[in-house]
PDB file of N, CA and C in Angstrom:
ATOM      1  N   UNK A   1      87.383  18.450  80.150  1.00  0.00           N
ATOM      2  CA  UNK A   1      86.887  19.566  80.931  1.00  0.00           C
ATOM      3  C   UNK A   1      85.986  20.424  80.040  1.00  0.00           C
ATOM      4  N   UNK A   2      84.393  20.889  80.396  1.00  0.00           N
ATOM      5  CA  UNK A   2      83.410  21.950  79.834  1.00  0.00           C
ATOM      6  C   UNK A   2      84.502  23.245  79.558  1.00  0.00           C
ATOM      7  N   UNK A   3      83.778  23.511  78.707  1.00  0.00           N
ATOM      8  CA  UNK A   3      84.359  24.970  78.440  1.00  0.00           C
ATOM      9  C   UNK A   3      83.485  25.824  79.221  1.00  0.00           C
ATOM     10  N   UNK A   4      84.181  27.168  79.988  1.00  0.00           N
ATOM     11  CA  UNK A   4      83.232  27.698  80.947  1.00  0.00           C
ATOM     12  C   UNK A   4      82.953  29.432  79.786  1.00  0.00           C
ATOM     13  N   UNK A   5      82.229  30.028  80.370  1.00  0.00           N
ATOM     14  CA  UNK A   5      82.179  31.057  79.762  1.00  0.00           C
ATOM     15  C   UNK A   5      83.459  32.174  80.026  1.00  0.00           C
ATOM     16  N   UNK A   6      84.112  31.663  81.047  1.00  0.00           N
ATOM     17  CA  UNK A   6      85.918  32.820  80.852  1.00  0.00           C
ATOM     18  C   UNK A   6      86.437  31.934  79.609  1.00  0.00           C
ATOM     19  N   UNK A   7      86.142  31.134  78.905  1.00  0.00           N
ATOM     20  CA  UNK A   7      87.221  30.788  77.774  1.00  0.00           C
ATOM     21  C   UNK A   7      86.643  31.109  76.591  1.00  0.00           C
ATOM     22  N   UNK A   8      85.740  31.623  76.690  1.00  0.00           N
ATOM     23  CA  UNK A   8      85.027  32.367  75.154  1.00  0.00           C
ATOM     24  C   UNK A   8      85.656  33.427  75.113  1.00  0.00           C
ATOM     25  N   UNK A   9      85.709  33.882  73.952  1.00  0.00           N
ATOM     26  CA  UNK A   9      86.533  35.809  73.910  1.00  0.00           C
ATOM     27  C   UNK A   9      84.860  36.213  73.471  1.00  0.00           C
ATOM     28  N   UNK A  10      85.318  37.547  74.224  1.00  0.00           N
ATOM     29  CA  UNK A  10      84.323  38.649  74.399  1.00  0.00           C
ATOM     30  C   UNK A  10      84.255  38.800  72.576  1.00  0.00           C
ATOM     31  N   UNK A  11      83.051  38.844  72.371  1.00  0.00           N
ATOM     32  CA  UNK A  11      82.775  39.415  71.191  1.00  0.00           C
ATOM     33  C   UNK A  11      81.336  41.032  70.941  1.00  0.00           C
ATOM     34  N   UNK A  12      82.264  42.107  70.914  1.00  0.00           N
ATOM     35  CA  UNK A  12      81.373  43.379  70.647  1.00  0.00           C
ATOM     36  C   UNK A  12      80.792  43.338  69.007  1.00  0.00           C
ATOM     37  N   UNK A  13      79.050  43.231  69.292  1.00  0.00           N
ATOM     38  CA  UNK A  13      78.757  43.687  68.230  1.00  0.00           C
ATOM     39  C   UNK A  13      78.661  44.813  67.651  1.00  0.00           C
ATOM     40  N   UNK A  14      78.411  45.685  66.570  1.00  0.00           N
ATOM     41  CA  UNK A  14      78.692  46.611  66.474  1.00  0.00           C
ATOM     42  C   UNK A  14      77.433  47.380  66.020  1.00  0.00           C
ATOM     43  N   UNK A  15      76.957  48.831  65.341  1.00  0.00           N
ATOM     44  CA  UNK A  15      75.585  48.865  64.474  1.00  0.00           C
ATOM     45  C   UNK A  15      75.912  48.590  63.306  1.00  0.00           C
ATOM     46  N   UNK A  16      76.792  47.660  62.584  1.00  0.00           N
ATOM     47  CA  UNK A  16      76.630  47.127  61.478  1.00  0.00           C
ATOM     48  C   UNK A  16      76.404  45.456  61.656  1.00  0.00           C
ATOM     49  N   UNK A  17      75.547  45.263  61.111  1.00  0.00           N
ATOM     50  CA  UNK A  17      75.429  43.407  61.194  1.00  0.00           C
ATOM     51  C   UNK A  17      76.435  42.802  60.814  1.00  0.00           C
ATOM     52  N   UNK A  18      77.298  43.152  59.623  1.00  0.00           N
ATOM     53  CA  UNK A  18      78.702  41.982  59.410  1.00  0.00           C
ATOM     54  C   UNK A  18      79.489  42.166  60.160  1.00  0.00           C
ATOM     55  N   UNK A  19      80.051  43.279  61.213  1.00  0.00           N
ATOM     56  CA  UNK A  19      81.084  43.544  61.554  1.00  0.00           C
ATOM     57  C   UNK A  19      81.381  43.488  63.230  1.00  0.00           C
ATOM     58  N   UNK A  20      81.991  43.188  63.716  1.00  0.00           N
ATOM     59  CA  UNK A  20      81.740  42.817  65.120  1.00  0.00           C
ATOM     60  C   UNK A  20      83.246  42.941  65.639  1.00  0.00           C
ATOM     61  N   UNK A  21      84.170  43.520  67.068  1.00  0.00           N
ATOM     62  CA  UNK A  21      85.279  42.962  68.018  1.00  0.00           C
ATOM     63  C   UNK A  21      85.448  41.992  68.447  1.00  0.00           C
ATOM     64  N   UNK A  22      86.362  41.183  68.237  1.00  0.00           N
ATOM     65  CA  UNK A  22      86.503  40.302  69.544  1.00  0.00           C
ATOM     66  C   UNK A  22      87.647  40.428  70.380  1.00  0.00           C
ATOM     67  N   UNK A  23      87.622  40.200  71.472  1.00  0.00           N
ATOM     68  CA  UNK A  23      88.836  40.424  72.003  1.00  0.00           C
ATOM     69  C   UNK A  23      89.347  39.093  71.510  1.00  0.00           C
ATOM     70  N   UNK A  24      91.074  39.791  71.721  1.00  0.00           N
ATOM     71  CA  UNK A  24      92.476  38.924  71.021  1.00  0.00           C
ATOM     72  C   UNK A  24      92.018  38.157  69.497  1.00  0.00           C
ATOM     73  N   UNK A  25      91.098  38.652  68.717  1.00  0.00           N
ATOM     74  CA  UNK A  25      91.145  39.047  67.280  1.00  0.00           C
ATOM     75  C   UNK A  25      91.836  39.460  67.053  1.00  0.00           C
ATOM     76  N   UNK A  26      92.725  39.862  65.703  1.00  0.00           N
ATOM     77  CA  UNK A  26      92.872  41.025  65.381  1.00  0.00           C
ATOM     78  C   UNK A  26      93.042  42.518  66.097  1.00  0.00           C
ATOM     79  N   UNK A  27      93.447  42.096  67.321  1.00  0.00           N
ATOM     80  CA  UNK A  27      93.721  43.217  68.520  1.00  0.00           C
ATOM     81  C   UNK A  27      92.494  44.126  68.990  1.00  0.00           C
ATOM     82  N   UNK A  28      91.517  42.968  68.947  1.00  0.00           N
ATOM     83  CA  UNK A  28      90.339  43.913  69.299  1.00  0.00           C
ATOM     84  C   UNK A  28      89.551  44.600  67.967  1.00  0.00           C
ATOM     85  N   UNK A  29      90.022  45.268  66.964  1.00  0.00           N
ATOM     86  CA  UNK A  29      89.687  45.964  66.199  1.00  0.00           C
ATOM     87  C   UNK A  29      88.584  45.128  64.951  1.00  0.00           C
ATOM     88  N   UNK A  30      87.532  46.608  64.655  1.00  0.00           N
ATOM     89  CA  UNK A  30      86.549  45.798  63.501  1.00  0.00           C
ATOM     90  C   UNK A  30      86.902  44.949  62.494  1.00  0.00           C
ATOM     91  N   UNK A  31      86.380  43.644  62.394  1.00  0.00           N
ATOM     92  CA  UNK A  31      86.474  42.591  61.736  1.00  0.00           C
ATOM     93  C   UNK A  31      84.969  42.363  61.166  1.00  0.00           C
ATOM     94  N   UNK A  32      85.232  41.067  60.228  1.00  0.00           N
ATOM     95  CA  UNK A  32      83.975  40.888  59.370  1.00  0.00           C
ATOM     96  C   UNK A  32      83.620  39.864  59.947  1.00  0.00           C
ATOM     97  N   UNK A  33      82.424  39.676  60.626  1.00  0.00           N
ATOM     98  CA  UNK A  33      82.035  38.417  61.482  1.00  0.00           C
ATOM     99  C   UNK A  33      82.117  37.068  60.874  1.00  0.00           C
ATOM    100  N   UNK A  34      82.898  36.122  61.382  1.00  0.00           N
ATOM    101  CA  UNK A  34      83.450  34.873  60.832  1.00  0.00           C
ATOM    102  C   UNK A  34      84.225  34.784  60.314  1.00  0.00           C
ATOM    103  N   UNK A  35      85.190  35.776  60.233  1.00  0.00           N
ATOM    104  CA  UNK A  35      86.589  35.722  59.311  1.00  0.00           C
ATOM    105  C   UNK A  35      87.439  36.764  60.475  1.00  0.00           C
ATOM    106  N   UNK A  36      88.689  36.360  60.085  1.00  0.00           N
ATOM    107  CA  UNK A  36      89.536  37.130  60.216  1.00  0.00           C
ATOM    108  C   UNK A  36      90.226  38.832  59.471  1.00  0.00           C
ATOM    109  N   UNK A  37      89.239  39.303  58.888  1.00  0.00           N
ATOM    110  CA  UNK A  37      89.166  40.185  57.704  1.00  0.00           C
ATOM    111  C   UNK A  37      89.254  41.429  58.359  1.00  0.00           C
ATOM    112  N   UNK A  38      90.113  42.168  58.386  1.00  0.00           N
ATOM    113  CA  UNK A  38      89.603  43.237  59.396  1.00  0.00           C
ATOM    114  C   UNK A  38      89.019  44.287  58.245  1.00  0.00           C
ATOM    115  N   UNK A  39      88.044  45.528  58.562  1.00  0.00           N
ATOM    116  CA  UNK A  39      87.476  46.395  57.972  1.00  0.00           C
ATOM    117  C   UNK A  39      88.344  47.690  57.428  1.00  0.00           C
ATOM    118  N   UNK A  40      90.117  46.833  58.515  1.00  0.00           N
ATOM    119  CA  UNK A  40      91.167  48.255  57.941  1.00  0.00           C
ATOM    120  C   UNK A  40      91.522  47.601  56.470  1.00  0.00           C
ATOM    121  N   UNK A  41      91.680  46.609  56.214  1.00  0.00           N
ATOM    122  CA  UNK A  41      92.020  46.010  55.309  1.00  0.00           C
ATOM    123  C   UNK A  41      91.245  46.232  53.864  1.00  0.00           C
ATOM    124  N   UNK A  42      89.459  46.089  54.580  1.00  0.00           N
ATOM    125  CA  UNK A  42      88.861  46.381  53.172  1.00  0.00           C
ATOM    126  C   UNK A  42      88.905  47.553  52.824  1.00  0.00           C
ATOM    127  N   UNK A  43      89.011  48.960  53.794  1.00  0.00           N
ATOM    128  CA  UNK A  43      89.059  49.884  54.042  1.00  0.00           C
ATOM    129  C   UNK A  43      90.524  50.582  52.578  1.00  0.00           C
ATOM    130  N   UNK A  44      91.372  49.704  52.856  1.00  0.00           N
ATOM    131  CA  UNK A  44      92.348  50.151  52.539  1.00  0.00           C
ATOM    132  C   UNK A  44      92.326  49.537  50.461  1.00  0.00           C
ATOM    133  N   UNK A  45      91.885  48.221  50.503  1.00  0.00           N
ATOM    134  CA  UNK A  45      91.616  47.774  49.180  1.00  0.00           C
ATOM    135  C   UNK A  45      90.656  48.785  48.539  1.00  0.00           C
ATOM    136  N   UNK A  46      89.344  49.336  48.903  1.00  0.00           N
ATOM    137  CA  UNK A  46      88.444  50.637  48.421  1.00  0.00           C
ATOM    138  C   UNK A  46      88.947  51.740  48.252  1.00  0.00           C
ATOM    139  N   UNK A  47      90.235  51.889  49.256  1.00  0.00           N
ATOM    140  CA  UNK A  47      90.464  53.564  49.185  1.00  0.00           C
ATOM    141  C   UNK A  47      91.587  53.169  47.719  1.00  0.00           C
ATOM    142  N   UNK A  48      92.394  52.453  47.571  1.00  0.00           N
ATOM    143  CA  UNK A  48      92.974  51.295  46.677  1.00  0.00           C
ATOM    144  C   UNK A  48      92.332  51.727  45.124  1.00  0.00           C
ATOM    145  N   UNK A  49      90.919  51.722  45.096  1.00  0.00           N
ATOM    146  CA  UNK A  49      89.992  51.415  43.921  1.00  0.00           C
ATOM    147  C   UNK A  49      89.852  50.028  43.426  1.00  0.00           C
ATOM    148  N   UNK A  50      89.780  49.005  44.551  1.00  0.00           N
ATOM    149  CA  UNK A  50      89.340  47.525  44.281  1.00  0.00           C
ATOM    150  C   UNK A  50      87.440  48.159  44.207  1.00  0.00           C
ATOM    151  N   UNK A  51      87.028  47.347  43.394  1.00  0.00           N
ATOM    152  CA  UNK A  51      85.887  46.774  43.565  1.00  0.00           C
ATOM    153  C   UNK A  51      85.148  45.953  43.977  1.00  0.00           C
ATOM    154  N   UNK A  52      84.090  45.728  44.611  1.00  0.00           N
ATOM    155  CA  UNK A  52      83.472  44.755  45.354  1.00  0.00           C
ATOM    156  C   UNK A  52      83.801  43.199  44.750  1.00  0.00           C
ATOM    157  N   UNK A  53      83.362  43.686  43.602  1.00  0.00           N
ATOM    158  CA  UNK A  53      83.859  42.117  42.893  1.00  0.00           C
ATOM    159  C   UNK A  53      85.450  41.699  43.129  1.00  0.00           C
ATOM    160  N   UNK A  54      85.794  42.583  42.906  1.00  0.00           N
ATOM    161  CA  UNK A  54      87.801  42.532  43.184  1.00  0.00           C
ATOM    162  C   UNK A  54      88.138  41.818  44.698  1.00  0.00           C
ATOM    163  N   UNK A  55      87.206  42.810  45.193  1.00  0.00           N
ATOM    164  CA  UNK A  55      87.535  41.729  47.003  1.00  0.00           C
ATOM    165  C   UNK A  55      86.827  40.888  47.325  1.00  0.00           C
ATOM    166  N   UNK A  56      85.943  40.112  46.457  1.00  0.00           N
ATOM    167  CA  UNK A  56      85.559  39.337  46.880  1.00  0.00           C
ATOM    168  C   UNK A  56      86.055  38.115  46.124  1.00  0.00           C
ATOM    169  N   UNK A  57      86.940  38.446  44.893  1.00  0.00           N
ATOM    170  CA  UNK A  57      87.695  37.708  43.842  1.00  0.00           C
ATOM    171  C   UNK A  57      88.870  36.724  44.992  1.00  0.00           C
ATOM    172  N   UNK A  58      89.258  37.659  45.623  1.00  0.00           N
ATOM    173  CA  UNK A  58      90.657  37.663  46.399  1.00  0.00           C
ATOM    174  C   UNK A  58      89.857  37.055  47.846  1.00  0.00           C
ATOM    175  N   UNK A  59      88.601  37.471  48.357  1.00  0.00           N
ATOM    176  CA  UNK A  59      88.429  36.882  49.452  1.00  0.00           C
ATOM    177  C   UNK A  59      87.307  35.818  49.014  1.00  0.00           C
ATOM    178  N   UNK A  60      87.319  34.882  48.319  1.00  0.00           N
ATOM    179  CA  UNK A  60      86.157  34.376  48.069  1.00  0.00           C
ATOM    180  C   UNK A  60      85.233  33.751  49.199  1.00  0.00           C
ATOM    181  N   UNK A  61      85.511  33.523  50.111  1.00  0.00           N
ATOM    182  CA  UNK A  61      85.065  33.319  51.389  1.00  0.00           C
ATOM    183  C   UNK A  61      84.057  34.217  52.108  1.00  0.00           C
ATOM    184  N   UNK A  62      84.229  35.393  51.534  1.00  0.00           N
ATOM    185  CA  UNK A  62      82.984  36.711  52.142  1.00  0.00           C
ATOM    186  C   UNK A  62      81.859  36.697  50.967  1.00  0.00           C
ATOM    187  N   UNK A  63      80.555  37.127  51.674  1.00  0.00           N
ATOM    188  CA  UNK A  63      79.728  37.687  50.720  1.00  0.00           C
ATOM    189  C   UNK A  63      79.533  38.787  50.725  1.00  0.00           C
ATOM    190  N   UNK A  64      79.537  39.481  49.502  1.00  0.00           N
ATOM    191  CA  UNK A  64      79.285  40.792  49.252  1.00  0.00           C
ATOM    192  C   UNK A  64      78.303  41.950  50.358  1.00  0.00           C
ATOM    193  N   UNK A  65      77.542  41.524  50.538  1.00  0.00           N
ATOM    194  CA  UNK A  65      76.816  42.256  51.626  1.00  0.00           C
ATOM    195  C   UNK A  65      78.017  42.312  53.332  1.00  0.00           C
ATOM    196  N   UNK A  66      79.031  41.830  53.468  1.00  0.00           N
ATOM    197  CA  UNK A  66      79.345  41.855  54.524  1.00  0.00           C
ATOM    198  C   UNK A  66      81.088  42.962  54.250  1.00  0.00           C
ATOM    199  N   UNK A  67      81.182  42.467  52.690  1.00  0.00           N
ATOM    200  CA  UNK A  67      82.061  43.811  52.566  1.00  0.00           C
ATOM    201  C   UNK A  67      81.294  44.972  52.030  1.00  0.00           C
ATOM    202  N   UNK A  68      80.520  45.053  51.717  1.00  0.00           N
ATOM    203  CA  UNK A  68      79.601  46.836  51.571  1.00  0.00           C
ATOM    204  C   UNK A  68      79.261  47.042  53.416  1.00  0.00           C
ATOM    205  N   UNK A  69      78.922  46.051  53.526  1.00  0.00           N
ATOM    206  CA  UNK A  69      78.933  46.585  55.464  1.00  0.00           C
ATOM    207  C   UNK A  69      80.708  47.045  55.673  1.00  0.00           C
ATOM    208  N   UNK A  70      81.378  46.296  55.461  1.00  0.00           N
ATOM    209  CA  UNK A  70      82.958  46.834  56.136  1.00  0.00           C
ATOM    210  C   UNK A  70      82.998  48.223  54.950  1.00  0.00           C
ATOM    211  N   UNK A  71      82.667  48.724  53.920  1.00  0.00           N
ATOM    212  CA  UNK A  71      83.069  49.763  53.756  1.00  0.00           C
ATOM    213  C   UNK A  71      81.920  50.873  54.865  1.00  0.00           C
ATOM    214  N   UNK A  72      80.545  50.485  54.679  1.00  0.00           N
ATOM    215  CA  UNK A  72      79.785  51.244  55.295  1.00  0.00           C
ATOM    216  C   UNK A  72      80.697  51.596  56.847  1.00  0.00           C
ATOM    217  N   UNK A  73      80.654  50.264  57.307  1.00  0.00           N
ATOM    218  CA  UNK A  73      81.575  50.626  58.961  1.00  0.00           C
ATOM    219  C   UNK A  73      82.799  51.904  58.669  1.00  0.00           C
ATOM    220  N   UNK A  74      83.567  51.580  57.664  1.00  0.00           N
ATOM    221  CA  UNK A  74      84.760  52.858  57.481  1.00  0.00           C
ATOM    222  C   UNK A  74      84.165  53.764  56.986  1.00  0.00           C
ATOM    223  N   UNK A  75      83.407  53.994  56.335  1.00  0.00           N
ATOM    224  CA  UNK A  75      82.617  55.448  56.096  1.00  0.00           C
ATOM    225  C   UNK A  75      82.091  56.040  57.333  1.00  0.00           C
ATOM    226  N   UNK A  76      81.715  55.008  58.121  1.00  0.00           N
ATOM    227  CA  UNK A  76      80.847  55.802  59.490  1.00  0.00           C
ATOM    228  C   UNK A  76      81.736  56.141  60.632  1.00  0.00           C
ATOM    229  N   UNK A  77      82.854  55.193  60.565  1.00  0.00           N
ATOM    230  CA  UNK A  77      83.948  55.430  61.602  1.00  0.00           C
ATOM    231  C   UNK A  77      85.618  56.113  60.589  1.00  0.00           C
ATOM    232  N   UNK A  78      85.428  56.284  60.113  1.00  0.00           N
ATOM    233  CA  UNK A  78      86.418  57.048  59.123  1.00  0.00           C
ATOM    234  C   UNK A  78      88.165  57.125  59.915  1.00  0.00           C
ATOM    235  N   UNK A  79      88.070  58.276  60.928  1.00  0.00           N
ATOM    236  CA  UNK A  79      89.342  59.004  61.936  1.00  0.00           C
ATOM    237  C   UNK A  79      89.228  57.230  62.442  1.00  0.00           C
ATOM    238  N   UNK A  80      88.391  56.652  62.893  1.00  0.00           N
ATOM    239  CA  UNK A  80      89.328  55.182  63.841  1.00  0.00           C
ATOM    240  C   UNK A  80      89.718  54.272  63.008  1.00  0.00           C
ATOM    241  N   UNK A  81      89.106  54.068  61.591  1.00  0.00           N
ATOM    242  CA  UNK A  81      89.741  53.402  60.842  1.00  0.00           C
ATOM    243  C   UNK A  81      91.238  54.087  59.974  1.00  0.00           C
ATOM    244  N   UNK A  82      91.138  55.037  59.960  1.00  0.00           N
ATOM    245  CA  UNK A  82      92.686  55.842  59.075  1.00  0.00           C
ATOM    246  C   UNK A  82      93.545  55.760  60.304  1.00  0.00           C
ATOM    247  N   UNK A  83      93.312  55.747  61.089  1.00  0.00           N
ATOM    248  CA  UNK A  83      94.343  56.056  62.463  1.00  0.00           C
ATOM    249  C   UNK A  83      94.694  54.620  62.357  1.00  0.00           C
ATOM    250  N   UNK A  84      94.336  53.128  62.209  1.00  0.00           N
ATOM    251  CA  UNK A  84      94.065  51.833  62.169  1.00  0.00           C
ATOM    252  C   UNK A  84      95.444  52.012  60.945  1.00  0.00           C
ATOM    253  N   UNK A  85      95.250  53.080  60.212  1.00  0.00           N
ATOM    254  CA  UNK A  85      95.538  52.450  58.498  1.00  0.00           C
ATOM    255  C   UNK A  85      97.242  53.359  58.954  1.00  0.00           C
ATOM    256  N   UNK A  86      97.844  54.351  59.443  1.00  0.00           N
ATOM    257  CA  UNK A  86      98.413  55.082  59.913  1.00  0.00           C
ATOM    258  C   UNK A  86      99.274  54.289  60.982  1.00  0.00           C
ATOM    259  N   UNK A  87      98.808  53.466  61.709  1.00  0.00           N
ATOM    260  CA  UNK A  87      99.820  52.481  62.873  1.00  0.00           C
ATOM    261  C   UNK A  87     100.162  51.482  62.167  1.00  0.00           C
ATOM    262  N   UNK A  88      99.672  51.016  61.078  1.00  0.00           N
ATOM    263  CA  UNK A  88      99.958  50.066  60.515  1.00  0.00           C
ATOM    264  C   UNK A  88     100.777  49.423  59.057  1.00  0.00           C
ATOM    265  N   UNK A  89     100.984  51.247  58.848  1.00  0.00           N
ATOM    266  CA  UNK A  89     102.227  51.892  57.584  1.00  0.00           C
ATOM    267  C   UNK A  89     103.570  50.879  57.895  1.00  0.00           C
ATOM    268  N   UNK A  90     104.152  50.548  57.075  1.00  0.00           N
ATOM    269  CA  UNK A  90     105.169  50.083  57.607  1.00  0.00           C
ATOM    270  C   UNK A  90     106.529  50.975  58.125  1.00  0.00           C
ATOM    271  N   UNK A  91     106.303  51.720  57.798  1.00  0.00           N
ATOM    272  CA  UNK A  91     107.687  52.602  58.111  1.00  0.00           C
ATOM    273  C   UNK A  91     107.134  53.494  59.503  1.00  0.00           C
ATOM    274  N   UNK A  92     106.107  53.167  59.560  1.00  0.00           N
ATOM    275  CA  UNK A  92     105.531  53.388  61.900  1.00  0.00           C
ATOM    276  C   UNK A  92     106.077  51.932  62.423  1.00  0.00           C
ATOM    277  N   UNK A  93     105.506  51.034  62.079  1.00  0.00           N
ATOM    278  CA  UNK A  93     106.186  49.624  62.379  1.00  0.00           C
ATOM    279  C   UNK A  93     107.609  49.720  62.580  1.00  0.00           C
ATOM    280  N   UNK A  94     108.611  49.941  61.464  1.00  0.00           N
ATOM    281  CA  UNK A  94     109.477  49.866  61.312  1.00  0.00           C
ATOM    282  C   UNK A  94     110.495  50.942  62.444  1.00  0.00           C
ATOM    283  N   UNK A  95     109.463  51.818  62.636  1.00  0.00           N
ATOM    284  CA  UNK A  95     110.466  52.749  63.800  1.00  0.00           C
ATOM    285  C   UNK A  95     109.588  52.302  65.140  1.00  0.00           C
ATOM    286  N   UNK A  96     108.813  51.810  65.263  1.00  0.00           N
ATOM    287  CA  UNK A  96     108.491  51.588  66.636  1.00  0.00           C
ATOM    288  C   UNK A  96     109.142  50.576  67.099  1.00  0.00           C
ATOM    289  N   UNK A  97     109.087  49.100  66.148  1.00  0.00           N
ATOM    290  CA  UNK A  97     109.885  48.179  66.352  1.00  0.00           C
ATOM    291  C   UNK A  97     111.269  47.895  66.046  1.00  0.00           C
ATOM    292  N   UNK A  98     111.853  49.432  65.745  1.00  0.00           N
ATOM    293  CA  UNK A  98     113.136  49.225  65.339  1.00  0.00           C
ATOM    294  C   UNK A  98     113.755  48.132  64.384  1.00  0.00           C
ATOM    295  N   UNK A  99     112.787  48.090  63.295  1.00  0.00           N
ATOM    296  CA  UNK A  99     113.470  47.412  61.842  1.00  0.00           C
ATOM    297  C   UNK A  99     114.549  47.977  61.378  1.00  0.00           C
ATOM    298  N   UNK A 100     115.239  47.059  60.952  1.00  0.00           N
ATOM    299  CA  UNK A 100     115.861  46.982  60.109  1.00  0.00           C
ATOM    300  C   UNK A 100     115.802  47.176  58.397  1.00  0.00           C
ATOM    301  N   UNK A 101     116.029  47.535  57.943  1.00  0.00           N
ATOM    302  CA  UNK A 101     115.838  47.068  55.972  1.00  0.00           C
ATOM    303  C   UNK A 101     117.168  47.295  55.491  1.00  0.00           C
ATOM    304  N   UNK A 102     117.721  46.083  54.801  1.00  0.00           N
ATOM    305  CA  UNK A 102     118.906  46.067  54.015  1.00  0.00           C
ATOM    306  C   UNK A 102     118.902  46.563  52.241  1.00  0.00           C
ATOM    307  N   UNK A 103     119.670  46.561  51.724  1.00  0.00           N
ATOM    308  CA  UNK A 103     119.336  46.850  50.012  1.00  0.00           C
ATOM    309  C   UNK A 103     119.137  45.999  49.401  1.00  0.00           C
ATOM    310  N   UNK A 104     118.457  45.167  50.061  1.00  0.00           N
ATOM    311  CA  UNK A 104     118.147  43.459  49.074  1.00  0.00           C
ATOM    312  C   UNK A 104     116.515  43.585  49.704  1.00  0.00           C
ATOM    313  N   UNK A 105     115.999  44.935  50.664  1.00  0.00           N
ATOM    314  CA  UNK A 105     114.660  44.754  51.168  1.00  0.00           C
ATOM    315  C   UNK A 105     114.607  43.687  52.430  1.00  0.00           C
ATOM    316  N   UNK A 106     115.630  43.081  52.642  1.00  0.00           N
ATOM    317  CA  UNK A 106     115.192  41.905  54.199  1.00  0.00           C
ATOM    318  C   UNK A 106     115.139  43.057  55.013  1.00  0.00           C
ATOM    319  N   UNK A 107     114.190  42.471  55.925  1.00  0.00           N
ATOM    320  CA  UNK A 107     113.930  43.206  57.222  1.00  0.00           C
ATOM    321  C   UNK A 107     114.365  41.816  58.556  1.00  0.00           C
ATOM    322  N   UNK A 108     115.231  42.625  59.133  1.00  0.00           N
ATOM    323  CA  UNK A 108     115.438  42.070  59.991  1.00  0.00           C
ATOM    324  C   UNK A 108     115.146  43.083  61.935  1.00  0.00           C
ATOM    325  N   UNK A 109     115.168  41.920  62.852  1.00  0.00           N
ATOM    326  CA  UNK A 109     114.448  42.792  64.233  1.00  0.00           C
ATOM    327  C   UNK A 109     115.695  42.891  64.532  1.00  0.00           C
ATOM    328  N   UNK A 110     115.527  43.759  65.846  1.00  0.00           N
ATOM    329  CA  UNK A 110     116.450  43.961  66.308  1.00  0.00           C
ATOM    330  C   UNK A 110     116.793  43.338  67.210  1.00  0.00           C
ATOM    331  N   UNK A 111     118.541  42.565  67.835  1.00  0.00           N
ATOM    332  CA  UNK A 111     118.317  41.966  68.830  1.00  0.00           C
ATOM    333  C   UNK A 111     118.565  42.149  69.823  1.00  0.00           C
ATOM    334  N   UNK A 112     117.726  41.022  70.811  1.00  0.00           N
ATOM    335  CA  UNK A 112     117.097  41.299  72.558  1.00  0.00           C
ATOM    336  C   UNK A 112     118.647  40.964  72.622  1.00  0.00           C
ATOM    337  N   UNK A 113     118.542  42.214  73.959  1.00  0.00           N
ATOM    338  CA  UNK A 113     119.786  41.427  75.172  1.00  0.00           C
ATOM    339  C   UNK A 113     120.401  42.839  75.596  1.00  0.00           C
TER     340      UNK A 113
END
């Protein structure tokens, strides 16, 4: 069977050239076009004090011009990326989804029923 155009995911470009949405990515949120990389991530390695070279050590798969675009994107969108960096703390996780943490650090869910 053709693939029709309902089985493509929507992809929003953005005004940065590396960085683009897709839906059911990464939940929608800015990513580095062709990867799975989201811009909270590089966002968070910079605020960190990685260096370009540093993330690109660790992501060798990106080129440099597409993470100076993902910092440019968090410089320009700042409040939607910290709010990104803020839901994604683990101890928001951990009370939204009702974790668990034992004194050995396992996290366990909580169970259905």
């Amino acid at each position: 069977m053709a693939a029709t155009s309902q089985d493509s995911p929507v992809v929003k470009r953005t005004e940065h050239p590396y960085i683009v949405c897709i839906e059911g990515i990464c939940g929608g949120r800015a990513i580095i076009d062709g990867s799975r990389v989201s811009v909270r991530h590089i966002a968070q390695l910079y605020k960190a004090g990685d260096s370009v070279d540093e993330v690109l050590q660790a992501h060798p798969h990106l080129k440099a011009a597409a993470v100076y675009d993902a910092i440019s994107y968090y410089l320009d969108h700042q409040s939607e990326i910290e709010q990104e960096i803020a839901e994604n703390r683990f101890d928001t996780v951990q009370a939204k989804e009702g974790l668990e943490v034992d004194n050995k650090g396992v996290v366990t869910f909580p169970k259905e029923g």
